[in-house]
C-alpha atoms as a PDB file:
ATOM      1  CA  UNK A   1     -61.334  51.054 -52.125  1.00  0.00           C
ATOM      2  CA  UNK A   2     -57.993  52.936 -51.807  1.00  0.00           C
ATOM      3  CA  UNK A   3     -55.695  52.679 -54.774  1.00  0.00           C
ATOM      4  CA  UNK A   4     -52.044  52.240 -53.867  1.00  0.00           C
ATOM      5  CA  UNK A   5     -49.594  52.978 -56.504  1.00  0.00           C
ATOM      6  CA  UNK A   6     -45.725  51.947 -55.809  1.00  0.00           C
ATOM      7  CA  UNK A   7     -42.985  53.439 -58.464  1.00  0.00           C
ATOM      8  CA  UNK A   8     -39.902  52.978 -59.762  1.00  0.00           C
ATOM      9  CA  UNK A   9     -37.715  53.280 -62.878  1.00  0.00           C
ATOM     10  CA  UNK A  10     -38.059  49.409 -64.897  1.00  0.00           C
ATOM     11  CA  UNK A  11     -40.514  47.910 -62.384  1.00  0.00           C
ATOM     12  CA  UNK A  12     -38.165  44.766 -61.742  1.00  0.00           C
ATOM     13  CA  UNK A  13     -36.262  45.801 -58.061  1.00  0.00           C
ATOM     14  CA  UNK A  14     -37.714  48.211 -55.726  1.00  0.00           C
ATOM     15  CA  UNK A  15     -41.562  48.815 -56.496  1.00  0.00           C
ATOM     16  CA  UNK A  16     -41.941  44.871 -56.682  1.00  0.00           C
ATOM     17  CA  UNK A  17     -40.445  44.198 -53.222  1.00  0.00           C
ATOM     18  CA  UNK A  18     -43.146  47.395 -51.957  1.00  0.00           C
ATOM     19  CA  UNK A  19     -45.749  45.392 -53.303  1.00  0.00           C
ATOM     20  CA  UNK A  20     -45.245  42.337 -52.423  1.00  0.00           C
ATOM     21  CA  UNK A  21     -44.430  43.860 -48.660  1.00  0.00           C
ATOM     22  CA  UNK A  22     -47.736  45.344 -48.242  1.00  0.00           C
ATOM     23  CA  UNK A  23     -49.184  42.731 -49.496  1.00  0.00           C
ATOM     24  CA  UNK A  24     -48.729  40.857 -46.777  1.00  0.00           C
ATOM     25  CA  UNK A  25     -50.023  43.363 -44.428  1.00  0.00           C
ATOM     26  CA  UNK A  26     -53.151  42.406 -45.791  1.00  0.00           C
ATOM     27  CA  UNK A  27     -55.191  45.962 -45.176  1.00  0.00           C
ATOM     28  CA  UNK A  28     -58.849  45.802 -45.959  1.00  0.00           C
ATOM     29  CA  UNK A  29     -60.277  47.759 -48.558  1.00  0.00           C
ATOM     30  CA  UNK A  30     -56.815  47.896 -50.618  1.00  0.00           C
ATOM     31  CA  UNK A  31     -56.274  47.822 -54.121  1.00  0.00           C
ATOM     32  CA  UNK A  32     -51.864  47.940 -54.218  1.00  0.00           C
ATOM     33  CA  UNK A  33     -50.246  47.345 -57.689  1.00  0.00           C
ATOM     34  CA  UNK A  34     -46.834  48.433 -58.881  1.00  0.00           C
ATOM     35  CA  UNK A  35     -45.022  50.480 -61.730  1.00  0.00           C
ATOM     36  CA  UNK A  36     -42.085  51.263 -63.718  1.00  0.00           C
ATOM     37  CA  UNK A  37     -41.921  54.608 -65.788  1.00  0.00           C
ATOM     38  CA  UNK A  38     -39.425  52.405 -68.160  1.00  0.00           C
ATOM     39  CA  UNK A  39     -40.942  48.905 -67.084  1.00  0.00           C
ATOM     40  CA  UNK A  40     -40.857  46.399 -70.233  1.00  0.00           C
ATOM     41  CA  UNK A  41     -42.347  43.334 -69.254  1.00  0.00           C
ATOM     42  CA  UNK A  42     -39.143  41.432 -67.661  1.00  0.00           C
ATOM     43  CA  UNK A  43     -39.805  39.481 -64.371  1.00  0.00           C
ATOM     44  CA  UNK A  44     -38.597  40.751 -61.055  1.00  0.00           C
ATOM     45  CA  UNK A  45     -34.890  40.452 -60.700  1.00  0.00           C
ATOM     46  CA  UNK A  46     -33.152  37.413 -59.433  1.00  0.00           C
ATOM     47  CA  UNK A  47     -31.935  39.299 -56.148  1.00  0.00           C
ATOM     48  CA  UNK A  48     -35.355  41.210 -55.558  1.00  0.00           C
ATOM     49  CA  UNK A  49     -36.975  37.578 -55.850  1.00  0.00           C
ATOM     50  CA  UNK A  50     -34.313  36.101 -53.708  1.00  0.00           C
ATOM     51  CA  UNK A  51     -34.492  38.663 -50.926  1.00  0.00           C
ATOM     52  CA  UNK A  52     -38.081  38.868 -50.609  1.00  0.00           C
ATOM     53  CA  UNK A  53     -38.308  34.879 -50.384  1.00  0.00           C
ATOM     54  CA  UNK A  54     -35.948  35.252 -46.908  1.00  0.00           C
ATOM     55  CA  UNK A  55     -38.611  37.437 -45.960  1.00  0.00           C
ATOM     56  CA  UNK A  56     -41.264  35.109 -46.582  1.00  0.00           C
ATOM     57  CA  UNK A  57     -42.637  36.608 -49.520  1.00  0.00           C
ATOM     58  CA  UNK A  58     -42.784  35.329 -53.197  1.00  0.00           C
ATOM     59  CA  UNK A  59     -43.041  37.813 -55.987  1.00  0.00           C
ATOM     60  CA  UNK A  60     -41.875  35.185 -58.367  1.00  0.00           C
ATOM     61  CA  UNK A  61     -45.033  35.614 -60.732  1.00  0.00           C
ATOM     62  CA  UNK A  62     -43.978  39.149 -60.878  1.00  0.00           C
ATOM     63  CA  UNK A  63     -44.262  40.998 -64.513  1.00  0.00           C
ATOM     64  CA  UNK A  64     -42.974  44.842 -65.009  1.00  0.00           C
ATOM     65  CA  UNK A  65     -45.726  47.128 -66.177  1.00  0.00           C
ATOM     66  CA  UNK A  66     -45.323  50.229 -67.388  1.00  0.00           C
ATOM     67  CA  UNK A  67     -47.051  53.041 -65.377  1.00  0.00           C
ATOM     68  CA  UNK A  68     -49.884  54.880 -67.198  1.00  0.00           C
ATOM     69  CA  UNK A  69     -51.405  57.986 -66.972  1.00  0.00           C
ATOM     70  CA  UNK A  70     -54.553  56.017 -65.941  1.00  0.00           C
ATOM     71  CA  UNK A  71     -52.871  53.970 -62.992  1.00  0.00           C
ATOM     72  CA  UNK A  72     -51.705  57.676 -61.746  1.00  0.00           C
ATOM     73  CA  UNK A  73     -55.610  59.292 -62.050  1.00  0.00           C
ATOM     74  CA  UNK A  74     -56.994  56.237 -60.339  1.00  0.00           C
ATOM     75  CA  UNK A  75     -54.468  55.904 -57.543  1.00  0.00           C
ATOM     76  CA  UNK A  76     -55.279  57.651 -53.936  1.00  0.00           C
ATOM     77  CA  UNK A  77     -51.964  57.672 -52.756  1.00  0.00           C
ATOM     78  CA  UNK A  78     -48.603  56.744 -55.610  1.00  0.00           C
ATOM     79  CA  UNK A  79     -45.265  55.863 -53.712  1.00  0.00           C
ATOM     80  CA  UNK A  80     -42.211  56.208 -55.504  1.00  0.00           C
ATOM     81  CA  UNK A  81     -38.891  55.067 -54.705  1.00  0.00           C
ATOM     82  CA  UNK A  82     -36.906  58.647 -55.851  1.00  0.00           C
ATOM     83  CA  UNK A  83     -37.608  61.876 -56.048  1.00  0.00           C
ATOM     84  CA  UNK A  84     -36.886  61.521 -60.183  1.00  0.00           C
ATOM     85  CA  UNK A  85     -40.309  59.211 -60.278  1.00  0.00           C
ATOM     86  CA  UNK A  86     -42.249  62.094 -57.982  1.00  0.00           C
ATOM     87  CA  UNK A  87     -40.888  64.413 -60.524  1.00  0.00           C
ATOM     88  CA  UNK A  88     -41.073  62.975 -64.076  1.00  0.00           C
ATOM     89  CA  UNK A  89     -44.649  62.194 -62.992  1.00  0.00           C
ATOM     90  CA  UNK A  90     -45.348  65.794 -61.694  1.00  0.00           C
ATOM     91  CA  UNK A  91     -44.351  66.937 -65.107  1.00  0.00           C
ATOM     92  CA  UNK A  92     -46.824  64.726 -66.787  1.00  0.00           C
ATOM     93  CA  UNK A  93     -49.591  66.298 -64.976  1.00  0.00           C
ATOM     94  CA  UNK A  94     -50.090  63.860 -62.066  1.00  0.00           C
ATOM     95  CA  UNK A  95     -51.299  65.589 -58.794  1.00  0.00           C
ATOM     96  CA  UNK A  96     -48.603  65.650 -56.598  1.00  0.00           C
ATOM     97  CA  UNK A  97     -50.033  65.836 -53.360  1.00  0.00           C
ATOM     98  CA  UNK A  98     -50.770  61.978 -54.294  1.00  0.00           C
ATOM     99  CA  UNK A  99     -47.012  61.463 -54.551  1.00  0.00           C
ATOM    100  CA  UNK A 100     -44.910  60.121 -51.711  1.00  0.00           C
ATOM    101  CA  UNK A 101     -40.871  59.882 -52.015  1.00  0.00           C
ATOM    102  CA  UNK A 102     -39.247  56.783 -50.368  1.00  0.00           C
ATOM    103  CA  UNK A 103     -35.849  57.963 -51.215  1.00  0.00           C
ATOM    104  CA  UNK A 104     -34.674  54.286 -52.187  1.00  0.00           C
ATOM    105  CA  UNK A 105     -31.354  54.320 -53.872  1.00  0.00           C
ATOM    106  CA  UNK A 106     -31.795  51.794 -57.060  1.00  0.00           C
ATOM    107  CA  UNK A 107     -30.295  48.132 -56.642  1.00  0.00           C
ATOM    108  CA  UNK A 108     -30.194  47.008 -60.179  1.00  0.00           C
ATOM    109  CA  UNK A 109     -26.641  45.572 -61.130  1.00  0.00           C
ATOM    110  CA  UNK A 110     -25.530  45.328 -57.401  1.00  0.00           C
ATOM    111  CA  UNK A 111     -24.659  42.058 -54.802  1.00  0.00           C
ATOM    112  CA  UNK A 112     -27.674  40.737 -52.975  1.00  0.00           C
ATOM    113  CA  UNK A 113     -26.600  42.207 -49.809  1.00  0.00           C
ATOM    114  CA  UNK A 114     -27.469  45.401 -51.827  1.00  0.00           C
ATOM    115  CA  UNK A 115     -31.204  44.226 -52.586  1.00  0.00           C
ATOM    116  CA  UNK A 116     -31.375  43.268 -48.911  1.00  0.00           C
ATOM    117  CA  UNK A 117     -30.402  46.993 -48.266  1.00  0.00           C
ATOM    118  CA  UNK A 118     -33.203  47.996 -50.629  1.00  0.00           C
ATOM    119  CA  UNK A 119     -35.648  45.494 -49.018  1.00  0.00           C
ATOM    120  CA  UNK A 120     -35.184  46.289 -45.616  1.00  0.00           C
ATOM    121  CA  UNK A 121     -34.961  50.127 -46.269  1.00  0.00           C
ATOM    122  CA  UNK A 122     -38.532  49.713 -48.334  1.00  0.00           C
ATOM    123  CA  UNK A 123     -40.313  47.916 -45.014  1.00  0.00           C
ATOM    124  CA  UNK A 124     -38.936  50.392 -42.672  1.00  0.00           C
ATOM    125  CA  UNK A 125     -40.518  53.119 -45.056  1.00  0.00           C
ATOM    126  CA  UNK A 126     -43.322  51.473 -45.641  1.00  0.00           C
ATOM    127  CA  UNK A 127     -44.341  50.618 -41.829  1.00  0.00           C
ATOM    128  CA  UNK A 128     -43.720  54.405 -41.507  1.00  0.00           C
ATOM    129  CA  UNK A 129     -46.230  55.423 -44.239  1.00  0.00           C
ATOM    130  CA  UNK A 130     -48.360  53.407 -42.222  1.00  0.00           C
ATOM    131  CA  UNK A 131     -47.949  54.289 -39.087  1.00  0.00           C
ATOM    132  CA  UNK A 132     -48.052  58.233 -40.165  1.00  0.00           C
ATOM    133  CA  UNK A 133     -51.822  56.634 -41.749  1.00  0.00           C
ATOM    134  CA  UNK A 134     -50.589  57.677 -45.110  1.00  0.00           C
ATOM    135  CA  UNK A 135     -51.289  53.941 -46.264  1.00  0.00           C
END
């Protein structure tokens, strides 16, 4: 089973609407969960919710978790939205040849047409890791 990993700061915009995306692709043999390195147990935000639902996806039952050091030794392959998240974790000892950088700016406090930025941004990256057989 291949261990995805997707990461960002609080675990409420960007590494939700990852999950949830590939999700949906539905690959075989997948085990894809989601971060925060700050993540406190708050839902997904209203706009990352929102956004995802146009897309026919519901991450509504969505709960921020806060990335451990065992999520990062288990994971084959940890996405993360900046190059901060590749970095903090690089620092606490996580291999980074695991780590991929999305380059996702961060939505939080910004208009929905902002998270629709983010989401649409995050599928186009994502369909790339894919494609490149990264994921």
């Amino acid at each position: 089973m291949k261990k995805v990993v997707f990461v960002c700061t609080g675990n409420t915009c960007r590494s939700p609407m990852a999950e949830g995306y590939l999700k949906t692709k539905k690959p075989t043999g997948y085990e894809i969960i989601s971060r925060g390195l700050s993540a406190d147990g708050s839902p997904a935000a209203t706009h990352s919710v929102n956004v995802m639902l146009e897309a026919g996806i519901d991450i509504t039952k969505h709960q921020s978790c806060r990335m451990s050091y065992a999520d990062a030794e288990k994971a084959d392959v940890i996405v993360c939205m900046s190059a901060y998240h590749a970095d903090t974790l690089e620092a606490l000892g996580v291999d980074k040849l695991k780590c991929y950088v999305l380059g996702i700016p961060d939505p939080f406090g910004g208009d929905i047409d902002l998270y629709r930025e983010s989401r649409d941004n995050i599928f186009q990256a994502i369909d790339e890791l894919i494609e490149d057989g990264i994921l």
